[in-house]
ModelCIF file with pLDDT and N, C-alpha, C, O atoms, coordinates in Angstrom:
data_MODEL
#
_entry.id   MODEL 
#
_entity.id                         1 
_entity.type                       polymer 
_entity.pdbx_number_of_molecules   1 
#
_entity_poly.entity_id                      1 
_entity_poly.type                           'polypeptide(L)' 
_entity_poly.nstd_linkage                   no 
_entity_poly.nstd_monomer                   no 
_entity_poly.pdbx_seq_one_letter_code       
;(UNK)(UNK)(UNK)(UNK)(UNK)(UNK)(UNK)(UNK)(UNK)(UNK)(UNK)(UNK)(UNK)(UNK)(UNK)(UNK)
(UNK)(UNK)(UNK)(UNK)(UNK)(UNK)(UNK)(UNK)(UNK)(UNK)(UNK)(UNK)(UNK)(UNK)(UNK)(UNK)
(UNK)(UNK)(UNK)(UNK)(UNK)(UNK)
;
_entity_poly.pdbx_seq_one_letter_code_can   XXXXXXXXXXXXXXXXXXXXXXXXXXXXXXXXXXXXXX 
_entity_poly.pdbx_strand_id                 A 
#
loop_
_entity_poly_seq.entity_id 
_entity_poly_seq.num 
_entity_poly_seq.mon_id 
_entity_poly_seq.hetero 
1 1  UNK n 
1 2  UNK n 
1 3  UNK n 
1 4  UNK n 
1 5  UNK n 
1 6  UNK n 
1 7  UNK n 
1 8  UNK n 
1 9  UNK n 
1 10 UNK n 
1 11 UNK n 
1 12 UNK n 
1 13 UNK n 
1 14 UNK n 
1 15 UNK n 
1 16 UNK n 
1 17 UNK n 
1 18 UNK n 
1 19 UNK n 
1 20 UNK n 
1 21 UNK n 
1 22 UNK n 
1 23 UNK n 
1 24 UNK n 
1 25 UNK n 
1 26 UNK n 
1 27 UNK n 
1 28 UNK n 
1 29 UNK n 
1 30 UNK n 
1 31 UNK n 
1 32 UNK n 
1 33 UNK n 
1 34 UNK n 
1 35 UNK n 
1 36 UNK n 
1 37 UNK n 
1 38 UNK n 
#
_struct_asym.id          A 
_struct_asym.entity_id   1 
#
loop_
_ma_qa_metric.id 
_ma_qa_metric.mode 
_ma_qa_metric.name 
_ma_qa_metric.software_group_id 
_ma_qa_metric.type 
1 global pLDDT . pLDDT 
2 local  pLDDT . pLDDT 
#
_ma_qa_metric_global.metric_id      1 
_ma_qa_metric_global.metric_value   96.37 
_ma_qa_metric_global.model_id       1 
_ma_qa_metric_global.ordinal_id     1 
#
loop_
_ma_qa_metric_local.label_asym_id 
_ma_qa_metric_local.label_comp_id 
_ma_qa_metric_local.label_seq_id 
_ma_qa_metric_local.metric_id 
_ma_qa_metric_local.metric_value 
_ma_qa_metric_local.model_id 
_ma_qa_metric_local.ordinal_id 
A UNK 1  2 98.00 1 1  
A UNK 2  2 98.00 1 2  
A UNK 3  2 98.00 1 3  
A UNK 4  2 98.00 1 4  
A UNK 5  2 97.00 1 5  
A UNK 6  2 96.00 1 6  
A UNK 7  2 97.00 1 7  
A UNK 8  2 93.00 1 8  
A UNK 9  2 94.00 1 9  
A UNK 10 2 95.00 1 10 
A UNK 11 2 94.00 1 11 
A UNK 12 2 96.00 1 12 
A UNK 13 2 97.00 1 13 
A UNK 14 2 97.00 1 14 
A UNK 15 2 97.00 1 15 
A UNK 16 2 97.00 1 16 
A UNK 17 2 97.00 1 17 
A UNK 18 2 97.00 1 18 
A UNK 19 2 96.00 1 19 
A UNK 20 2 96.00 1 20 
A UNK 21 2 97.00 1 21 
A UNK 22 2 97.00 1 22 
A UNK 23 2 96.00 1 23 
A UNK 24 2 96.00 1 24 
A UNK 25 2 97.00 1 25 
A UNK 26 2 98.00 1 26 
A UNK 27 2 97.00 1 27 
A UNK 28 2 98.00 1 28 
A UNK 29 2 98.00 1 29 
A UNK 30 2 98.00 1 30 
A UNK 31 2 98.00 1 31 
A UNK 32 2 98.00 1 32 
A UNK 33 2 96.00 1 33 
A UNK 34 2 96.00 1 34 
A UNK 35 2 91.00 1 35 
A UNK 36 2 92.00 1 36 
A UNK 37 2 95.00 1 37 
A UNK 38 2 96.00 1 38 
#
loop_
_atom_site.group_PDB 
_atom_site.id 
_atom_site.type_symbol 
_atom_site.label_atom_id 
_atom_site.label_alt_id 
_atom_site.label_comp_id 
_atom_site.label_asym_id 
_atom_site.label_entity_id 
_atom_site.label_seq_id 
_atom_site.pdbx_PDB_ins_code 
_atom_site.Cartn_x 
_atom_site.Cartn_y 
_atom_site.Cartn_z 
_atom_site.occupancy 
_atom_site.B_iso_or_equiv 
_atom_site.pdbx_formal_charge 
_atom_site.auth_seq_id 
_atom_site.auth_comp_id 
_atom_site.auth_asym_id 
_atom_site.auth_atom_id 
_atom_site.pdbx_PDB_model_num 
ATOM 1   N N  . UNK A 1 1  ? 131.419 40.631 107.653 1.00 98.00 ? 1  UNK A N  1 
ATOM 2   C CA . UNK A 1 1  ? 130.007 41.019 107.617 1.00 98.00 ? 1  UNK A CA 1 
ATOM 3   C C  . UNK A 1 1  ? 129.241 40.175 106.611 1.00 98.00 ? 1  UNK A C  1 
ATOM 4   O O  . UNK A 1 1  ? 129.675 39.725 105.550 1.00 98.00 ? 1  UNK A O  1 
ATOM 5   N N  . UNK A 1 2  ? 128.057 40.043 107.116 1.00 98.00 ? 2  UNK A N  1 
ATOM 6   C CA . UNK A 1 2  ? 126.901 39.362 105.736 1.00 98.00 ? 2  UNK A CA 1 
ATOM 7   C C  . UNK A 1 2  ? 126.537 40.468 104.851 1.00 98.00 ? 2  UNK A C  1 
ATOM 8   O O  . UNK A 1 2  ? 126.987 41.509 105.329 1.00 98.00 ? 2  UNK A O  1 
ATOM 9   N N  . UNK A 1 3  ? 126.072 40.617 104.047 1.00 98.00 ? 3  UNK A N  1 
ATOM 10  C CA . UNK A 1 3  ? 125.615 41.295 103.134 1.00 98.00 ? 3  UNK A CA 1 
ATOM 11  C C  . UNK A 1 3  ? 123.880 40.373 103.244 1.00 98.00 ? 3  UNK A C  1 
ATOM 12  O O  . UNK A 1 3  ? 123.726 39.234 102.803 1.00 98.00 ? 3  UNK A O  1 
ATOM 13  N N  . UNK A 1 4  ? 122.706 41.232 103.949 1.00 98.00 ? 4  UNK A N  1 
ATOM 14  C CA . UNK A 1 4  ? 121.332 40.892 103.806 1.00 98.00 ? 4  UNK A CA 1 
ATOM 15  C C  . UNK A 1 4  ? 120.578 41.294 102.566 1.00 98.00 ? 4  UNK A C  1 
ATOM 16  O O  . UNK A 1 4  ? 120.154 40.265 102.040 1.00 98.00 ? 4  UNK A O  1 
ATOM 17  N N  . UNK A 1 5  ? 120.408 41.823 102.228 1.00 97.00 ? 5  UNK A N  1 
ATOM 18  C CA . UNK A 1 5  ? 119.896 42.578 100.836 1.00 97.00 ? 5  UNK A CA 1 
ATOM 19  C C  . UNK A 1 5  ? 120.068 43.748 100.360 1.00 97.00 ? 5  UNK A C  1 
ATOM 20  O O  . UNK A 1 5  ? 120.937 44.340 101.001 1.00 97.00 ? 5  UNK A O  1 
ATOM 21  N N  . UNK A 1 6  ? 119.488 44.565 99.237  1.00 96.00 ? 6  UNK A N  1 
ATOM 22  C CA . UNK A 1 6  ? 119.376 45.745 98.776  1.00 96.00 ? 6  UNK A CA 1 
ATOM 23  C C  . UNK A 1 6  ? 118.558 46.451 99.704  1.00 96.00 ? 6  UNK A C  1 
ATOM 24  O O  . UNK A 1 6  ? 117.672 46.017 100.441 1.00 96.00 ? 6  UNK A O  1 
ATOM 25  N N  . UNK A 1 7  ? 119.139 47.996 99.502  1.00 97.00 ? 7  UNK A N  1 
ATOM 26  C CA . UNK A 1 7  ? 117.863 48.835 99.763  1.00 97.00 ? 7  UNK A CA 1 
ATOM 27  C C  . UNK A 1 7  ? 117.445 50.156 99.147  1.00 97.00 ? 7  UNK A C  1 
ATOM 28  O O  . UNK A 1 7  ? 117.924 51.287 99.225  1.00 97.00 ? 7  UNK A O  1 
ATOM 29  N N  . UNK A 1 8  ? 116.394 49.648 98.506  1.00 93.00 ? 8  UNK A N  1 
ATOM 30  C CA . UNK A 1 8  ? 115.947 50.471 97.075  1.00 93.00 ? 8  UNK A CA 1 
ATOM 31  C C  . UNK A 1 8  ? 114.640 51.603 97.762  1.00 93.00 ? 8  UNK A C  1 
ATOM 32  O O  . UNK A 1 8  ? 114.031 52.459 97.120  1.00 93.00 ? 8  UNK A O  1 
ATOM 33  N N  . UNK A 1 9  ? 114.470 51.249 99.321  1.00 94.00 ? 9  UNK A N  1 
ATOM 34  C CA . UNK A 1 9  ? 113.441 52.468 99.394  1.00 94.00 ? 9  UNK A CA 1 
ATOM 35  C C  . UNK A 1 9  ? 113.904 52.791 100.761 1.00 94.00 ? 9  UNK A C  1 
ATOM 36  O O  . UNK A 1 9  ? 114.502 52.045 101.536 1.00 94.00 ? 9  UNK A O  1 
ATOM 37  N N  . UNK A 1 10 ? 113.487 54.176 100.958 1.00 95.00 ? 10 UNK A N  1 
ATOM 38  C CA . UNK A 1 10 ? 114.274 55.409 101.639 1.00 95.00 ? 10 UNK A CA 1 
ATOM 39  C C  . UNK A 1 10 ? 113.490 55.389 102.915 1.00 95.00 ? 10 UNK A C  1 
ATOM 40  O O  . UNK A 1 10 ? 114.087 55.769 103.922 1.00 95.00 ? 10 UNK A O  1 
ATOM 41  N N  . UNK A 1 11 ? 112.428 55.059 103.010 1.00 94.00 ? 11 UNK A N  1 
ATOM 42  C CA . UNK A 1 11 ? 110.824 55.535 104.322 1.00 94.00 ? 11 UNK A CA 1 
ATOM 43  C C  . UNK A 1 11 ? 110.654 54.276 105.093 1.00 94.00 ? 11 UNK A C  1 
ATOM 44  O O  . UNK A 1 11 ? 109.648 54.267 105.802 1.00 94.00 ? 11 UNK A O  1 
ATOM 45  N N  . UNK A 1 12 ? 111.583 52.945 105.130 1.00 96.00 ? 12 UNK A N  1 
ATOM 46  C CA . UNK A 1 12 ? 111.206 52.489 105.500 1.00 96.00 ? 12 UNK A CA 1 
ATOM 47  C C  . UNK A 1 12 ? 111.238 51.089 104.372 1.00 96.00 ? 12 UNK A C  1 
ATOM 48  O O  . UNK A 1 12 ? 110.720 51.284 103.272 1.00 96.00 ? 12 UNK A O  1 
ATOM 49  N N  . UNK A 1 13 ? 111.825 49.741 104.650 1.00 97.00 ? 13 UNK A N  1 
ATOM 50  C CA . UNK A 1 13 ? 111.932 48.686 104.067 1.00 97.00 ? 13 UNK A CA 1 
ATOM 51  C C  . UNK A 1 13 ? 111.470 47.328 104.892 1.00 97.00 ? 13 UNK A C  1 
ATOM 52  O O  . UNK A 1 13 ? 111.237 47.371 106.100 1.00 97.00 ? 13 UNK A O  1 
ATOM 53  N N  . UNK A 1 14 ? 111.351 45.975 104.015 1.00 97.00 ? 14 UNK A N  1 
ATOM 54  C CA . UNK A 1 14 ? 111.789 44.693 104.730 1.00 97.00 ? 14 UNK A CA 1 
ATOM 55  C C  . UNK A 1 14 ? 112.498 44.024 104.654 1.00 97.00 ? 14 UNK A C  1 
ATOM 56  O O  . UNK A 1 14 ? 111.579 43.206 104.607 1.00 97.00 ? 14 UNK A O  1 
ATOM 57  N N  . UNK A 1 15 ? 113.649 43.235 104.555 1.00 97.00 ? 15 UNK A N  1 
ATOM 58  C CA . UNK A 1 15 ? 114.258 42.730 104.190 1.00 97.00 ? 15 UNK A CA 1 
ATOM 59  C C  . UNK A 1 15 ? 114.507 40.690 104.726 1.00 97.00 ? 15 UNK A C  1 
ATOM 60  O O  . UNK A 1 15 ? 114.985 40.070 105.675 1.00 97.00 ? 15 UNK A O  1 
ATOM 61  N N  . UNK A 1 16 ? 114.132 40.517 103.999 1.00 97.00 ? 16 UNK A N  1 
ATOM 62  C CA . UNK A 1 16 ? 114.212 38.989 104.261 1.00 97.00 ? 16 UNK A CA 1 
ATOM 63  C C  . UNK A 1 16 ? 115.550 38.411 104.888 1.00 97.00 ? 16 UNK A C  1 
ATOM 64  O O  . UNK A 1 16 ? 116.593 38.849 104.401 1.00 97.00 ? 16 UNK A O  1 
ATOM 65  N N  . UNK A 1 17 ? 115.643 37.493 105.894 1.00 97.00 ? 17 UNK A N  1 
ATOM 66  C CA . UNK A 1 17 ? 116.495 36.986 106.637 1.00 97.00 ? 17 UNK A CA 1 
ATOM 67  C C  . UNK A 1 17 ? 117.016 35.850 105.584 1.00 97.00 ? 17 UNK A C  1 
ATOM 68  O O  . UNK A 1 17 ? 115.922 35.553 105.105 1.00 97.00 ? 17 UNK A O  1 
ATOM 69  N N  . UNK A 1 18 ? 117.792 35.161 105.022 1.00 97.00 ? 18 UNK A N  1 
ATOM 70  C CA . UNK A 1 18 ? 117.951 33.986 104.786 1.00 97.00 ? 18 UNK A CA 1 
ATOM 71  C C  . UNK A 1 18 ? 118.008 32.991 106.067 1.00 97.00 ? 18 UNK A C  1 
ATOM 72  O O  . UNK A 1 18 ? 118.413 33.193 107.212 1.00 97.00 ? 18 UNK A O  1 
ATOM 73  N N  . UNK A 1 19 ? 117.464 31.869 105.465 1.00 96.00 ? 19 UNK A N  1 
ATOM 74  C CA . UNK A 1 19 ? 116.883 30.661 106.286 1.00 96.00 ? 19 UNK A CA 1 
ATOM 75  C C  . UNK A 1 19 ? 118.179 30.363 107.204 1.00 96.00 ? 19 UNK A C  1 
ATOM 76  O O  . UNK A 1 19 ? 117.997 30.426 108.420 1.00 96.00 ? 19 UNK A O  1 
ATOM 77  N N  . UNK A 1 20 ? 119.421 30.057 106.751 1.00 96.00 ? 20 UNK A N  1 
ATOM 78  C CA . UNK A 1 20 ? 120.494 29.631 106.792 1.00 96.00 ? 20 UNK A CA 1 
ATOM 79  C C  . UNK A 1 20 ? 121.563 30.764 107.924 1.00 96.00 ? 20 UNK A C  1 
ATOM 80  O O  . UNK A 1 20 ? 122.737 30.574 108.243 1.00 96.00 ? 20 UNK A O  1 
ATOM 81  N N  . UNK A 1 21 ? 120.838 31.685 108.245 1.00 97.00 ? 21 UNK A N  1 
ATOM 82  C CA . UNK A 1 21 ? 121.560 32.702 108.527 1.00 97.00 ? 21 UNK A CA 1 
ATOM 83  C C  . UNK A 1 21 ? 120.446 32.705 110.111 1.00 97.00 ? 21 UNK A C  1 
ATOM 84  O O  . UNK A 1 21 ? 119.230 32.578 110.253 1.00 97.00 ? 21 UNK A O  1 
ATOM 85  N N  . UNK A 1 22 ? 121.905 32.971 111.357 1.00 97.00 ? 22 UNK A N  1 
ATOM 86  C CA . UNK A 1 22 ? 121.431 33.184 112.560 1.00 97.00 ? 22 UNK A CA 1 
ATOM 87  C C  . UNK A 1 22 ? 121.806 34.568 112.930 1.00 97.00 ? 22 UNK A C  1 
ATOM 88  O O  . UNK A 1 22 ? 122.894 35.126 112.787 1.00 97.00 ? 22 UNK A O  1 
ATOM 89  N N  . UNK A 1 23 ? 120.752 34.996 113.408 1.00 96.00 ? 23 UNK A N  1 
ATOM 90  C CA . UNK A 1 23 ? 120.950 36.598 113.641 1.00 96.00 ? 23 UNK A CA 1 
ATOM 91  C C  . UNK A 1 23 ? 121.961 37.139 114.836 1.00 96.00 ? 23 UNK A C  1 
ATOM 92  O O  . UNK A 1 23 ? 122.441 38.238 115.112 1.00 96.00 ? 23 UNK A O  1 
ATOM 93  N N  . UNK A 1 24 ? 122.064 35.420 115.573 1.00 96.00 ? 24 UNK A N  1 
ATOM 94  C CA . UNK A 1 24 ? 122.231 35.856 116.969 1.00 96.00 ? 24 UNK A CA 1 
ATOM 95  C C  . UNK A 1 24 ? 123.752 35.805 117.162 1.00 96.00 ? 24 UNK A C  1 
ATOM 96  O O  . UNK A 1 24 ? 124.324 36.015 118.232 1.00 96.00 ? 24 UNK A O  1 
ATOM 97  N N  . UNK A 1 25 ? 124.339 35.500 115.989 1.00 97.00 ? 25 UNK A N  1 
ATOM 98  C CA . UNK A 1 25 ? 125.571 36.139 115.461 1.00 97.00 ? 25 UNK A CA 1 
ATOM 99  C C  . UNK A 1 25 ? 126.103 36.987 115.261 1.00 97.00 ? 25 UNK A C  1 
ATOM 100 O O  . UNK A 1 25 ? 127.309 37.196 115.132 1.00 97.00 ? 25 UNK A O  1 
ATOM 101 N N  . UNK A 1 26 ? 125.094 37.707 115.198 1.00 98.00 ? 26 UNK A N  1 
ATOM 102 C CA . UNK A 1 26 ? 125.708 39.207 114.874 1.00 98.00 ? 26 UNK A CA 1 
ATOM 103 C C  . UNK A 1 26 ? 124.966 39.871 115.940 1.00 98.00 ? 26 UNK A C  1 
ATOM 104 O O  . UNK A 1 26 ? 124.138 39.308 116.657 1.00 98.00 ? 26 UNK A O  1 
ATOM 105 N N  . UNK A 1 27 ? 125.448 41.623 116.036 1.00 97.00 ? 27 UNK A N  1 
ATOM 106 C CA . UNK A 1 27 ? 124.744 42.523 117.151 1.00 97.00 ? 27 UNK A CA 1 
ATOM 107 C C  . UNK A 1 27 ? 125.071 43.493 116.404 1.00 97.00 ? 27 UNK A C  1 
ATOM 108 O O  . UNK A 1 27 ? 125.472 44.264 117.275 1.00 97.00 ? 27 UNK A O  1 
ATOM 109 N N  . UNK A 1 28 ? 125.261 44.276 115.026 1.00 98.00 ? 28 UNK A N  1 
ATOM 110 C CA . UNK A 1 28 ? 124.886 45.146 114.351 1.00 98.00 ? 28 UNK A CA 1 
ATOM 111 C C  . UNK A 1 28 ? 124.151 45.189 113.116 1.00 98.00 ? 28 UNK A C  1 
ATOM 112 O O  . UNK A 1 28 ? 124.056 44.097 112.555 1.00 98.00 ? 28 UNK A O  1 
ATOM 113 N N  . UNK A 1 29 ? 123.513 46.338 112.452 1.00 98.00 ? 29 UNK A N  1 
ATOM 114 C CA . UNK A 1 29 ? 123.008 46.323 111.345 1.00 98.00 ? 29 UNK A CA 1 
ATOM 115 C C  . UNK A 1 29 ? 123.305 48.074 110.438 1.00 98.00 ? 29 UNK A C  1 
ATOM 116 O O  . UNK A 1 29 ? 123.040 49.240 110.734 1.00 98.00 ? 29 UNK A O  1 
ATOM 117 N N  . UNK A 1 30 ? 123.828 47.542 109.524 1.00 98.00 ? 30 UNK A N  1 
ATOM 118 C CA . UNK A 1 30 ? 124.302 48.879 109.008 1.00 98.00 ? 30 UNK A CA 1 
ATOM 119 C C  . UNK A 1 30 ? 124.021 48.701 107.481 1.00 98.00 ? 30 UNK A C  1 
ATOM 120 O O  . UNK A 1 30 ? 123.970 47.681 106.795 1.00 98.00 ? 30 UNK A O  1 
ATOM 121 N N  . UNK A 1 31 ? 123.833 50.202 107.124 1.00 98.00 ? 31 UNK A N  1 
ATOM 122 C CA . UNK A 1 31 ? 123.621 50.639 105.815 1.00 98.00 ? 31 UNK A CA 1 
ATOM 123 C C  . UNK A 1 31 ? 124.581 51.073 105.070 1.00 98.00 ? 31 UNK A C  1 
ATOM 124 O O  . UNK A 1 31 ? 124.984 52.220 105.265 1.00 98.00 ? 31 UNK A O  1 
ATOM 125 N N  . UNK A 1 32 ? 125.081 50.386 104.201 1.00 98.00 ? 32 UNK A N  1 
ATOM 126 C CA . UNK A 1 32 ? 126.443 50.788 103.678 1.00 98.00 ? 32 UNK A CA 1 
ATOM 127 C C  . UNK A 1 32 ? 126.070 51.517 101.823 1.00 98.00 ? 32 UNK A C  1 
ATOM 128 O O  . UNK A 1 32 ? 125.369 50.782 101.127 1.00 98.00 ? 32 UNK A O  1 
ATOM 129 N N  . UNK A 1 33 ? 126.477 52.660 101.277 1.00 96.00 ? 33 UNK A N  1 
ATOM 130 C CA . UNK A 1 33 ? 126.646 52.589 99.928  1.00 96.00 ? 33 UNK A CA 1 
ATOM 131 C C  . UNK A 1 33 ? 127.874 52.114 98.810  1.00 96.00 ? 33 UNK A C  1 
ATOM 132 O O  . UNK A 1 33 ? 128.967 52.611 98.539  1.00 96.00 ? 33 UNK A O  1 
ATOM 133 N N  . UNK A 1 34 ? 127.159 50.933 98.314  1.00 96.00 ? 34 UNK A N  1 
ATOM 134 C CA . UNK A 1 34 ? 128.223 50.322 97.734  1.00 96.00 ? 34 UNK A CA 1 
ATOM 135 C C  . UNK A 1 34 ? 129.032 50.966 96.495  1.00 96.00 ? 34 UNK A C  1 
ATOM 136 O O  . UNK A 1 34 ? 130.134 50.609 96.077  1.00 96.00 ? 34 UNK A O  1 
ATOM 137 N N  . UNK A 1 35 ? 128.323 51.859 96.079  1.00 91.00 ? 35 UNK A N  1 
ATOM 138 C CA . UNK A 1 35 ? 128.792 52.333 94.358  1.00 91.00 ? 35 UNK A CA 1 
ATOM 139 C C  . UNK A 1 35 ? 129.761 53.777 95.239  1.00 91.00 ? 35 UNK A C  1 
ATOM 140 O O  . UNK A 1 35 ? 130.746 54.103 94.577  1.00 91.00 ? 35 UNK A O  1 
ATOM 141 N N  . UNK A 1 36 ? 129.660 54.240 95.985  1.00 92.00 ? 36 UNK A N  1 
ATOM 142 C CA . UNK A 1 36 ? 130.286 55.033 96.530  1.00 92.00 ? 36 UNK A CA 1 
ATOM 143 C C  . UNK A 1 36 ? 131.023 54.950 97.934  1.00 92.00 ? 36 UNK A C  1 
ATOM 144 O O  . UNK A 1 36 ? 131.356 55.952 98.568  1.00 92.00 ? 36 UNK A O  1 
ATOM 145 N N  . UNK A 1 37 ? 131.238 53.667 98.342  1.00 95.00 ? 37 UNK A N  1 
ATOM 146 C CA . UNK A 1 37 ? 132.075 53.480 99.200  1.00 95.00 ? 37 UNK A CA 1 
ATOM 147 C C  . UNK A 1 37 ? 131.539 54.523 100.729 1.00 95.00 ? 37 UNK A C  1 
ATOM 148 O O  . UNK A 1 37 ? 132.416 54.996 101.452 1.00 95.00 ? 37 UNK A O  1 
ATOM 149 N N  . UNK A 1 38 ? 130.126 54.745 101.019 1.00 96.00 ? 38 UNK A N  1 
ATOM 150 C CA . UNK A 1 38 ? 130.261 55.536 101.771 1.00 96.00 ? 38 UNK A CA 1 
ATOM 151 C C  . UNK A 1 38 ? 129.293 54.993 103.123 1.00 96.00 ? 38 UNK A C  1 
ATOM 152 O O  . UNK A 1 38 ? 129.231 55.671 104.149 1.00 96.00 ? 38 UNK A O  1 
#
């Protein structure tokens, strides 16, 4: 998996693509918590 950015707000975020990075690589997007493994 890539790791895309943080997510510090709950209602709704954006998160920037890096330039270097093709989306069409991948076909999921998931929210993982890192400090709790959950």
């Amino acid at each position: 998996m890539l790791n895309i950015s943080e997510v510090k707000r709950f209602d709704g975020f954006i998160s920037v693509v890096p330039n270097d990075v093709d989306i069409n690589q991948f076909n999921s997007v998931i929210i993982w918590c890192e400090a709790f493994g959950e």
